[in-house]
C-alpha atoms as a PDB file:
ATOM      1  CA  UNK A   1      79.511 133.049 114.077  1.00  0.00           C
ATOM      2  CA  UNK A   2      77.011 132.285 111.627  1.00  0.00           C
ATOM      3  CA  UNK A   3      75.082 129.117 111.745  1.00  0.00           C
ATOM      4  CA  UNK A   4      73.793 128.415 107.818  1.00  0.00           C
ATOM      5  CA  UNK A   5      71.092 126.153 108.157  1.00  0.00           C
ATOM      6  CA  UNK A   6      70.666 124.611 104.416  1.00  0.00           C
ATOM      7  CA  UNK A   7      67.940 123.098 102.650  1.00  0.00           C
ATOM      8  CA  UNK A   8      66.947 122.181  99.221  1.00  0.00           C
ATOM      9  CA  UNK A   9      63.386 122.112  97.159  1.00  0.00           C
ATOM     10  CA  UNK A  10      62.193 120.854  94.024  1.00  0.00           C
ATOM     11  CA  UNK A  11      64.574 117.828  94.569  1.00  0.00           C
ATOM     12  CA  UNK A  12      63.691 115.159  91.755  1.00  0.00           C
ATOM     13  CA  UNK A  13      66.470 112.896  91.417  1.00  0.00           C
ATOM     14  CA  UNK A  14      68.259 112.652  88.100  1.00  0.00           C
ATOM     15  CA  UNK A  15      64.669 113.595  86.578  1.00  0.00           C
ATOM     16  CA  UNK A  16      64.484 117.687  85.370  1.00  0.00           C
ATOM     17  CA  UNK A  17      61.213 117.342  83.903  1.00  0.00           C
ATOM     18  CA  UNK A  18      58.609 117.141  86.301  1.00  0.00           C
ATOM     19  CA  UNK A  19      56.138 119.747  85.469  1.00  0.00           C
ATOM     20  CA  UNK A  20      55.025 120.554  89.124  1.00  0.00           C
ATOM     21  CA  UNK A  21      58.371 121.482  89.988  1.00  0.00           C
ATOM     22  CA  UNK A  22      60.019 123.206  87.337  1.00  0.00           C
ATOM     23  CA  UNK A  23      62.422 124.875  89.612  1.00  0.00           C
ATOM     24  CA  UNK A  24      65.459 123.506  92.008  1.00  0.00           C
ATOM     25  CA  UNK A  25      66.110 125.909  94.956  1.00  0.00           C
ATOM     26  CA  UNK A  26      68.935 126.241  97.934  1.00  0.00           C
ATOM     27  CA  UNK A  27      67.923 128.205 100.837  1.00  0.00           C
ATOM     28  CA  UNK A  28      69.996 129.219 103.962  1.00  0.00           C
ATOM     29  CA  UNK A  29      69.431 131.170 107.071  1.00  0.00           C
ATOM     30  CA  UNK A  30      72.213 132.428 108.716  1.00  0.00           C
ATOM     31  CA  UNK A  31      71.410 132.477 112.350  1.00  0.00           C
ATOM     32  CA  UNK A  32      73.996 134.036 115.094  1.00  0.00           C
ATOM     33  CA  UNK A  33      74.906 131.454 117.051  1.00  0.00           C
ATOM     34  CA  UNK A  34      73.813 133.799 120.317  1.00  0.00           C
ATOM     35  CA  UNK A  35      70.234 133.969 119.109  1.00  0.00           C
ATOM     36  CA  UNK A  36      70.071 130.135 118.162  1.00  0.00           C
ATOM     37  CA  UNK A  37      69.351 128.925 121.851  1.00  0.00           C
ATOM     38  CA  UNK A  38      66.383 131.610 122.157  1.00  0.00           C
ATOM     39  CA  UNK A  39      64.745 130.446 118.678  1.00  0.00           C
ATOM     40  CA  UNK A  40      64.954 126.414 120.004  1.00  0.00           C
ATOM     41  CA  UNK A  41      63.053 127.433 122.794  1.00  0.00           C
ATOM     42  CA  UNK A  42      60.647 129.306 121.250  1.00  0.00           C
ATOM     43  CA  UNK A  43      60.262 126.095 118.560  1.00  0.00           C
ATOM     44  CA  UNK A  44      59.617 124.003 121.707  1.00  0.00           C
ATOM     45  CA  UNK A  45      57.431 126.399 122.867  1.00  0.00           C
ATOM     46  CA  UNK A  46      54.978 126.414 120.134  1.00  0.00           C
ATOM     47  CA  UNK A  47      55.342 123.188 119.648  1.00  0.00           C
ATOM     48  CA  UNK A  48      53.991 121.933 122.730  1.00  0.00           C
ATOM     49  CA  UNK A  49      51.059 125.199 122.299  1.00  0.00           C
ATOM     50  CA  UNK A  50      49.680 123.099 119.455  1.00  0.00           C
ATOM     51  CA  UNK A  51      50.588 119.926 119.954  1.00  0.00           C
ATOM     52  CA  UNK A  52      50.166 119.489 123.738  1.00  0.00           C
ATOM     53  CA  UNK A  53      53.791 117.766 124.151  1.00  0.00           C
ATOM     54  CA  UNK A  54      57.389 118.413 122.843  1.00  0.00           C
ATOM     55  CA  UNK A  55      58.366 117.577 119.584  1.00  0.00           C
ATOM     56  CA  UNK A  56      59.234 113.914 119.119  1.00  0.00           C
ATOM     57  CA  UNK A  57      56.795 112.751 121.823  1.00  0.00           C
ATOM     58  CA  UNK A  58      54.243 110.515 121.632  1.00  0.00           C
ATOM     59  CA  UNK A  59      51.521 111.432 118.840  1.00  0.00           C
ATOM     60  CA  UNK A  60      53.733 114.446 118.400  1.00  0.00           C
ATOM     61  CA  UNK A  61      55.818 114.637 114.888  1.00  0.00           C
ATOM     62  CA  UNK A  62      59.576 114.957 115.906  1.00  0.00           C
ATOM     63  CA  UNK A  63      59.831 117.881 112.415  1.00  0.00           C
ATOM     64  CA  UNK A  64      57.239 119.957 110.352  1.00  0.00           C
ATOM     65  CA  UNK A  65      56.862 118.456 107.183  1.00  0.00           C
ATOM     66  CA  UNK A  66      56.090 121.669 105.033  1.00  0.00           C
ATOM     67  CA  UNK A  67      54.355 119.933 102.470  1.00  0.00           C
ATOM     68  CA  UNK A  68      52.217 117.883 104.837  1.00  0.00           C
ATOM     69  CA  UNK A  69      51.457 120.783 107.323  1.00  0.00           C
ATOM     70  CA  UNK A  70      50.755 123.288 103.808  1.00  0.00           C
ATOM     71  CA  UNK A  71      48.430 120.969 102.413  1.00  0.00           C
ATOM     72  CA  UNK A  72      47.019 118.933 105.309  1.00  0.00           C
ATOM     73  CA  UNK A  73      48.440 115.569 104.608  1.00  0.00           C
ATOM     74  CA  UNK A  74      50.084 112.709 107.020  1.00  0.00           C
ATOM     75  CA  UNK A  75      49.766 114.275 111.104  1.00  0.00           C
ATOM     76  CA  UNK A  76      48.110 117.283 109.926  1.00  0.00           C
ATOM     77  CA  UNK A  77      45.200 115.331 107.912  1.00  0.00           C
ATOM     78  CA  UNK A  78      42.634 116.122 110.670  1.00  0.00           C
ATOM     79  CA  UNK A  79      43.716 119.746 111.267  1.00  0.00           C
ATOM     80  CA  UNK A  80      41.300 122.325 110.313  1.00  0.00           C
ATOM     81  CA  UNK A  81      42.845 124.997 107.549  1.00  0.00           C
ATOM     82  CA  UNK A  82      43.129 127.760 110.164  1.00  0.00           C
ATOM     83  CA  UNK A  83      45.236 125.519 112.823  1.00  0.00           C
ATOM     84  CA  UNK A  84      47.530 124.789 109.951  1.00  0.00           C
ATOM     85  CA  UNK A  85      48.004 128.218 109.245  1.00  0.00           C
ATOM     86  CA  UNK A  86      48.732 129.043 112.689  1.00  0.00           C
ATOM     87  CA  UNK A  87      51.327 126.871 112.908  1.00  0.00           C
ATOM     88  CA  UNK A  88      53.335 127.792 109.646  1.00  0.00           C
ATOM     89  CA  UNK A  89      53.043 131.747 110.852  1.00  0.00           C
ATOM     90  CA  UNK A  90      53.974 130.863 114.623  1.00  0.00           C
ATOM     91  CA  UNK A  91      56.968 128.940 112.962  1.00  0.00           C
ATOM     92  CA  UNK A  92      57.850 131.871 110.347  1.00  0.00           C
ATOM     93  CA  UNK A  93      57.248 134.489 113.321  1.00  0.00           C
ATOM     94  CA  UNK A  94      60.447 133.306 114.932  1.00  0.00           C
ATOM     95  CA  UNK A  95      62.359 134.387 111.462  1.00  0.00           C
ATOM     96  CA  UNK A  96      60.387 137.773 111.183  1.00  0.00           C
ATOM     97  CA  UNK A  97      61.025 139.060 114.846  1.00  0.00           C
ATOM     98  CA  UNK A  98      64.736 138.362 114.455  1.00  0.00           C
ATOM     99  CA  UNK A  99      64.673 139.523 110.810  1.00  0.00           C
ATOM    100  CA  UNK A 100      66.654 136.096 109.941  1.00  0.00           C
ATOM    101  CA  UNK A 101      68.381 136.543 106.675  1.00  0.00           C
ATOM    102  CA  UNK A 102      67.698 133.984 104.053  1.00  0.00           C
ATOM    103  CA  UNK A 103      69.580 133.273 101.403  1.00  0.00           C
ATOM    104  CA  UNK A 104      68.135 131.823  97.838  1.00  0.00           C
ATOM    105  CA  UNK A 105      69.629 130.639  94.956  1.00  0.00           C
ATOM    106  CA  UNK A 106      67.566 128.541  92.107  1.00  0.00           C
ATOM    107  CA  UNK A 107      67.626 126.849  88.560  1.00  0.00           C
ATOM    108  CA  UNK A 108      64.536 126.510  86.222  1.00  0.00           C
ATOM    109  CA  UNK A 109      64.892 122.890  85.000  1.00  0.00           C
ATOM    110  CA  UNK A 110      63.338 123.785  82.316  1.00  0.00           C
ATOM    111  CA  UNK A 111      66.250 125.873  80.813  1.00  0.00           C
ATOM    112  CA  UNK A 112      68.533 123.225  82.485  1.00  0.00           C
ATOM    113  CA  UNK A 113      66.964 120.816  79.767  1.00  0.00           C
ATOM    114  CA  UNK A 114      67.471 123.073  77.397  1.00  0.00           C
ATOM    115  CA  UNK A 115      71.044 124.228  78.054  1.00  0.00           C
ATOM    116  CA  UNK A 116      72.216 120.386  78.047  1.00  0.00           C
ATOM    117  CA  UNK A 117      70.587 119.240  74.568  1.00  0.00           C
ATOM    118  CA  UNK A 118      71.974 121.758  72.725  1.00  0.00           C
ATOM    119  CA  UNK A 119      74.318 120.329  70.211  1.00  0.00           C
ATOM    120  CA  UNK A 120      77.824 120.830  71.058  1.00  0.00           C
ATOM    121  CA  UNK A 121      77.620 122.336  74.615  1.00  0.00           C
ATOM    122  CA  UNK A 122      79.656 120.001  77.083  1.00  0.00           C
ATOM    123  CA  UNK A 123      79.699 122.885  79.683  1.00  0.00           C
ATOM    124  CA  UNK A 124      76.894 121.354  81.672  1.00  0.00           C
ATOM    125  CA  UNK A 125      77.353 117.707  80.928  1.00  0.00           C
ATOM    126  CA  UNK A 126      79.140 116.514  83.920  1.00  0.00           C
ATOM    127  CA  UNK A 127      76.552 118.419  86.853  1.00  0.00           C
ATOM    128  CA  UNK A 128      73.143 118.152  87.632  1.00  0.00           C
ATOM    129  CA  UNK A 129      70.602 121.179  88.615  1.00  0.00           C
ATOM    130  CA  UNK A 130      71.440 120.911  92.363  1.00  0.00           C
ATOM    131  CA  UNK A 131      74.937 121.356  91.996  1.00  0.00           C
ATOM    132  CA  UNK A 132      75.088 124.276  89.545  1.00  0.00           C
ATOM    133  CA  UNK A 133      72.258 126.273  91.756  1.00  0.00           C
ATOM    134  CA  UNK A 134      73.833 125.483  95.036  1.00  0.00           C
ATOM    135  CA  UNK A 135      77.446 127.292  93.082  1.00  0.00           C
ATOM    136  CA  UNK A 136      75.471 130.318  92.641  1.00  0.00           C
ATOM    137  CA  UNK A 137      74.306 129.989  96.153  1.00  0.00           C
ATOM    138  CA  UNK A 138      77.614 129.637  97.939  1.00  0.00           C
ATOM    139  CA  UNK A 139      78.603 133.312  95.542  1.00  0.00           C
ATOM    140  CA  UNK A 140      75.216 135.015  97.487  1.00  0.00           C
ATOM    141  CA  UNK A 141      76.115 134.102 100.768  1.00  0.00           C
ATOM    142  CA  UNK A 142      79.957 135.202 100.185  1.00  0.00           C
ATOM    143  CA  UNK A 143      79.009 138.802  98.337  1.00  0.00           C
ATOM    144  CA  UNK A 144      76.526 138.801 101.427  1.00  0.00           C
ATOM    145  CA  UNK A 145      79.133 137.812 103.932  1.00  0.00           C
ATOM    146  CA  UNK A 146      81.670 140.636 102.566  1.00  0.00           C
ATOM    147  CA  UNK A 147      79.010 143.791 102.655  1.00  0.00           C
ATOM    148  CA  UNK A 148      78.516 142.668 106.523  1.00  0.00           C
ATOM    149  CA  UNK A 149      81.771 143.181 106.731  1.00  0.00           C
ATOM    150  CA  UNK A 150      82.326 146.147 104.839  1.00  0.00           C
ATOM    151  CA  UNK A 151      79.162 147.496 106.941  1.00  0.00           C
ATOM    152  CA  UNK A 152      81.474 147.306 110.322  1.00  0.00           C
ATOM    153  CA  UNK A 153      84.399 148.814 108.567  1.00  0.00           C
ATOM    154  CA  UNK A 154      86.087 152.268 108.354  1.00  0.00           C
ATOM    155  CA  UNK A 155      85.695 153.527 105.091  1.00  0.00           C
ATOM    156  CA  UNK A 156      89.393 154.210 104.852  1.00  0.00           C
ATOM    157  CA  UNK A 157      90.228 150.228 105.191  1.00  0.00           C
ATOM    158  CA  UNK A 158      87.565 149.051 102.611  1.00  0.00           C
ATOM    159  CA  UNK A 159      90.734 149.104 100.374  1.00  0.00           C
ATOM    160  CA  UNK A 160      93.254 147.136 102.037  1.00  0.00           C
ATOM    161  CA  UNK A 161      93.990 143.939 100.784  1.00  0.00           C
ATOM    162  CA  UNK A 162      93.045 141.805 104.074  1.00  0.00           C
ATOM    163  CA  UNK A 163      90.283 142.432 105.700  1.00  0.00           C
ATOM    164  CA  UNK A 164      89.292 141.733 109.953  1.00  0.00           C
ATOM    165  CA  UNK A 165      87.246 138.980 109.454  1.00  0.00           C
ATOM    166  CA  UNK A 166      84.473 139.176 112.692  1.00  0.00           C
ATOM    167  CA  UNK A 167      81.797 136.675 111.580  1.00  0.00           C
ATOM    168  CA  UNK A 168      82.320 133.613 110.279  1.00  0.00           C
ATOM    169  CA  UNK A 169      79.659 131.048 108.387  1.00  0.00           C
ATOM    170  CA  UNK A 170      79.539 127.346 109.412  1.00  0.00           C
ATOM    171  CA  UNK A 171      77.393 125.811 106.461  1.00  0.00           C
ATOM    172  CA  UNK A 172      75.003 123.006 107.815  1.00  0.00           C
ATOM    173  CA  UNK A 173      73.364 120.631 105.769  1.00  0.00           C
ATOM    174  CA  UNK A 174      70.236 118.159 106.435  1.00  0.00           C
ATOM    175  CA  UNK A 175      71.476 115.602 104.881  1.00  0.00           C
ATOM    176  CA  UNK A 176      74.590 114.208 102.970  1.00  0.00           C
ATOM    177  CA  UNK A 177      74.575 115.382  99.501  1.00  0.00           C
ATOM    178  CA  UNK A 178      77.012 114.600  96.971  1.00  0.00           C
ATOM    179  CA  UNK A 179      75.820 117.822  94.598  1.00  0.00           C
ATOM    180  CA  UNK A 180      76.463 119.930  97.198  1.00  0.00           C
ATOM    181  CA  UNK A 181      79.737 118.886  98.501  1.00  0.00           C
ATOM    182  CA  UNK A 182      81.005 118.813  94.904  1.00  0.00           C
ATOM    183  CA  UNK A 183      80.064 122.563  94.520  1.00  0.00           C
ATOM    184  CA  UNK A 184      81.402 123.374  97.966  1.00  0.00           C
ATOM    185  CA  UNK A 185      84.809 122.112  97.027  1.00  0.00           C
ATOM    186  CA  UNK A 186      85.065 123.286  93.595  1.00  0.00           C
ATOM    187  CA  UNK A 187      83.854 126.722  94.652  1.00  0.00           C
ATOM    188  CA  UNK A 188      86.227 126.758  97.553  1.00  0.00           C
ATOM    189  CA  UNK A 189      89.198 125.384  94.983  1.00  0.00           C
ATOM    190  CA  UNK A 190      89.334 128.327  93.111  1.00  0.00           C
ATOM    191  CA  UNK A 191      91.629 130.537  92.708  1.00  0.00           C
ATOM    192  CA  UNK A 192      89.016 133.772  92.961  1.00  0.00           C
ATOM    193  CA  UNK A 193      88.845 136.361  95.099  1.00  0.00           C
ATOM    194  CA  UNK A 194      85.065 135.218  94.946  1.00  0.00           C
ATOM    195  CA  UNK A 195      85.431 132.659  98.055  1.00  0.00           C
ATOM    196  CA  UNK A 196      85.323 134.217 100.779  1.00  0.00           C
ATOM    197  CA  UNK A 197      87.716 133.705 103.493  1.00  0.00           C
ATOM    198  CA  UNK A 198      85.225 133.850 106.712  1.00  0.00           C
ATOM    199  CA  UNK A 199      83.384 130.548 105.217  1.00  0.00           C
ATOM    200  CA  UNK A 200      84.017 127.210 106.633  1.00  0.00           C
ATOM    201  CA  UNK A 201      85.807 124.920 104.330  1.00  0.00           C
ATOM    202  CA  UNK A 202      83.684 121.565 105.693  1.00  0.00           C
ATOM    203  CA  UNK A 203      80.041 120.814 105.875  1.00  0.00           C
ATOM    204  CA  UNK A 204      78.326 119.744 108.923  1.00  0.00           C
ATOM    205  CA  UNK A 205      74.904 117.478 109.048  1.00  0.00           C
ATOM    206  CA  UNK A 206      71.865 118.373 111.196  1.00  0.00           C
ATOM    207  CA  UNK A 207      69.000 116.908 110.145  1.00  0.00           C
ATOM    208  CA  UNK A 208      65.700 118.266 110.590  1.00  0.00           C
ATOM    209  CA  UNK A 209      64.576 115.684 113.297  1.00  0.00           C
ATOM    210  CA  UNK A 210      66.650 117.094 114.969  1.00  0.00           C
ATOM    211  CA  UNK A 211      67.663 120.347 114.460  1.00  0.00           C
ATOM    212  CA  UNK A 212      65.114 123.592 114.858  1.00  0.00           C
ATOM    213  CA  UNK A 213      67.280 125.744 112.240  1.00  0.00           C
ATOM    214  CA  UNK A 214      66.920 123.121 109.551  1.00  0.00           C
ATOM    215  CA  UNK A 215      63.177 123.122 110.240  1.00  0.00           C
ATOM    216  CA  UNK A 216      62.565 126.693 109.679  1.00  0.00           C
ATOM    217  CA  UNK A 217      64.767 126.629 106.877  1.00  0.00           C
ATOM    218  CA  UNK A 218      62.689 123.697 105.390  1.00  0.00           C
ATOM    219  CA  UNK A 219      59.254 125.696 105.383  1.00  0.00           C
ATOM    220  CA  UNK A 220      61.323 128.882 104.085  1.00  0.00           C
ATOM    221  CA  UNK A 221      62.802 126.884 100.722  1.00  0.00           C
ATOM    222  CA  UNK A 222      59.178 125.087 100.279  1.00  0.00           C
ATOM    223  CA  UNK A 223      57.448 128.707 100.275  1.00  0.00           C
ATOM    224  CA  UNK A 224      59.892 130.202  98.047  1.00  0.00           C
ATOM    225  CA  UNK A 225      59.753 127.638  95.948  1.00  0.00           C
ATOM    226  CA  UNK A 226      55.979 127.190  95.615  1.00  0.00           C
ATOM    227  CA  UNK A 227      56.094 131.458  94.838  1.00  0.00           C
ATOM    228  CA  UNK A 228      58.583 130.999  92.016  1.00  0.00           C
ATOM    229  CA  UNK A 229      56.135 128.562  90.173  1.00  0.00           C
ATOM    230  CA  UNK A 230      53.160 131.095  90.358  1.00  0.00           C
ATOM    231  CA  UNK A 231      54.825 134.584  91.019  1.00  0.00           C
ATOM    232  CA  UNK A 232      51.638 135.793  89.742  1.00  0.00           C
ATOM    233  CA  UNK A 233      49.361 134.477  92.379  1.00  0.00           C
ATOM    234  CA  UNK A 234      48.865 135.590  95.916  1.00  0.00           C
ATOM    235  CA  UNK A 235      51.437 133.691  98.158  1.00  0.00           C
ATOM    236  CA  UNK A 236      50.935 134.836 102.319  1.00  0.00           C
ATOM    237  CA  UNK A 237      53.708 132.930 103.941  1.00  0.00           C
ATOM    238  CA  UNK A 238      55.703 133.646 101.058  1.00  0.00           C
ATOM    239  CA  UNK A 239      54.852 137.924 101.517  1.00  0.00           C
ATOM    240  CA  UNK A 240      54.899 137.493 105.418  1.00  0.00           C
ATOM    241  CA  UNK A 241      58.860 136.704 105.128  1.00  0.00           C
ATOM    242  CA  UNK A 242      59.287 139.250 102.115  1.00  0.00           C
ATOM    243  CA  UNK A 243      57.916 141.793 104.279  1.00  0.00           C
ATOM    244  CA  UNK A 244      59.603 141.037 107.244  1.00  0.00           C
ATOM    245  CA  UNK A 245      62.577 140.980 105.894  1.00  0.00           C
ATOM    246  CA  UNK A 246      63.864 137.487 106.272  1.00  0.00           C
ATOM    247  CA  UNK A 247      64.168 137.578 102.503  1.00  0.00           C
ATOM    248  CA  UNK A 248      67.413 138.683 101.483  1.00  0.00           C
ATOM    249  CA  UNK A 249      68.645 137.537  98.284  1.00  0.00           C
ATOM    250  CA  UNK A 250      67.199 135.503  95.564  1.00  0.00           C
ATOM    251  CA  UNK A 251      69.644 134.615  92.699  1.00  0.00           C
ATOM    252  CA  UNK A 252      68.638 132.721  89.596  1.00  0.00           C
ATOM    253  CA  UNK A 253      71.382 130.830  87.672  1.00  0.00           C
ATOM    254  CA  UNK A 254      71.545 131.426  84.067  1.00  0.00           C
ATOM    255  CA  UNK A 255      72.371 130.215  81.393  1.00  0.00           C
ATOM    256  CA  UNK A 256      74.665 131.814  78.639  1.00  0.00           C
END
C-alpha cells in the first residue's frame, strides 16, 4: 500500500494576490508502507546527528519548518548557512536513495484572478485555488497509480475491463482542510473512469509534529514551489530531487 503523505504551499487564505506567492501547489509522496519504518528511523537518526536529541526534546523542534530552516529564521536563527544546508540535503537524501515519487499539481493565482473576473464566467465562482489544484492533483496520482499497474501487467490483460488492483493509495493529510475534502469527494463522485479504483475513498490526518512523511513532504512542496516562482534561477534542493528522481509529475491547472 501506498502511504500519500500531502501537503500544500503558497496557502494565503481567501487572498490570490499576494505577489510573493503567485502560485498554490499540492504535493504528495507516495511511500510503500514497507519502506516507511526504515525512513522514520533514518529521520530520527539525523535528527539527533544535528540536533544532539530526538525530535520533540528539549531545545529540539518536534518538525522542520522549511521556511525557517531555508532561510534561517525561528530555531535555525543561529545556524550557520552550511549547517542549514546539511540538514535540508540529509532530509531530501532519504527521498533520493529510495527514489520517492512525488506528485505535484499547482495553480498560478494570477490566472485564477483572472479566470474569475471575467464577465459572465460562473465556472469558477463557487471554489477557491486550493480546491481546483488539489482536482488536478488527485487526476496525477490516479493516471500515475494506473501505469504502475499497467507496468506489472501482461500485455494481453491491459484490455480487460477490470483490472488486479495490487497497490492501493491511502491519502494523508496534515491538517483538516475543507478545499481538499470537497475535491476529494467530488472527484471521487463522478461517474469517470478517471477515479481510480485502488484510491482510498477517506482522508486520514497526520500532522507534521508528528509524522516523518508529512515532514519530508513539507520541504518537497516549499522547494517546488519556491522553483516555480523563479524557474529561471538556480534552485539546488529543487535539482537534487529532479535529478534523483523523486520528481515525478508536475501538472499545472489551466484555464480554458
Amino acid at each position: 500500500m501506498y502511504m500519500v503523505f500531502l501537503s500544500e504551499s503558497g496557502l494565503t487564505g481567501a487572498s490570490a494576490n499576494d505577489p510573493n506567492q503567485p502560485h498554490h501547489i499540492h504535493a504528495g509522496l507516495l511511500v510503500q508502507e514497507n519502506q516507511y519504518i526504515s525512513m522514520c528511523g533514518e529521520y530520527d537518526a539525523l535528527v539527533r546527528r544535528h540536533f544532539g536529541s530526538p525530535p520533540g526534546s528539549d531545545g529540539v523542534p518536534a518538525e522542520i519548518n522549511p521556511r525557517h530552516v531555508y532561510q534561517g529564521t525561528g530555531p535555525f536563527r543561529a545556524w550557520r548557512p552550511a549547517q542549514r544546508a546539511e540538514l535540508i540535503q540529509d532530509c531530501l537524501n532519504i527521498l533520493i536513495r529510495r527514489e520517492t515519487p512525488l506528485i505535484v499539481s499547482y495553480i498560478n493565482k494570477g490566472d485564477y484572478v483572472a479566470a474569475t473576473s471575467t464577465d459572465g464566467n460562473s465556472l469558477y465562482g463557487d471554489t477557491d485555488p486550493s480546491r481546483l489544484a488539489f482536482s488536478r492533483f488527485l487526476l496525477a496520482l490516479t493516471m500515475f497509480l494506473d501505469e504502475n499497474v499497467m507496468a506489472q501487467m501482461n500485455p494481453d490483460d491491459i484490455m480487460q475491463s477490470v483490472w488486479d488492483v495490487r497497490d492501493y493509495a491511502m491519502l494523508m493529510a496534515g491538517s483538516e482542510s475543507p478545499s481538499i475534502s470537497a475535491a476529494l469527494t467530488e472527484f471521487l463522485g463522478e461517474e469517470s473512469d478517471t477515479v481510480s479504483p485502488s484510491m482510498y475513498d477517506d482522508l486520514i490526518v497526520a500532522p507534521s509534529k508528528t509524522c516523518v512523511g508529512a515532514q519530508l513532504v513539507n520541504l518537497c512542496a516549499y522547494f517546488v514551489r519556491r522553483w516555480l516562482q523563479q524557474p529561471g534561477v538556480a534552485h539546488s534542493y529543487f535539482e537534487a530531487l529532479r535529478d534523483g528522481r523523486v520528481v515525478q509529475v508536475i501538472y499545472p491547472y489551466q484555464f480554458d
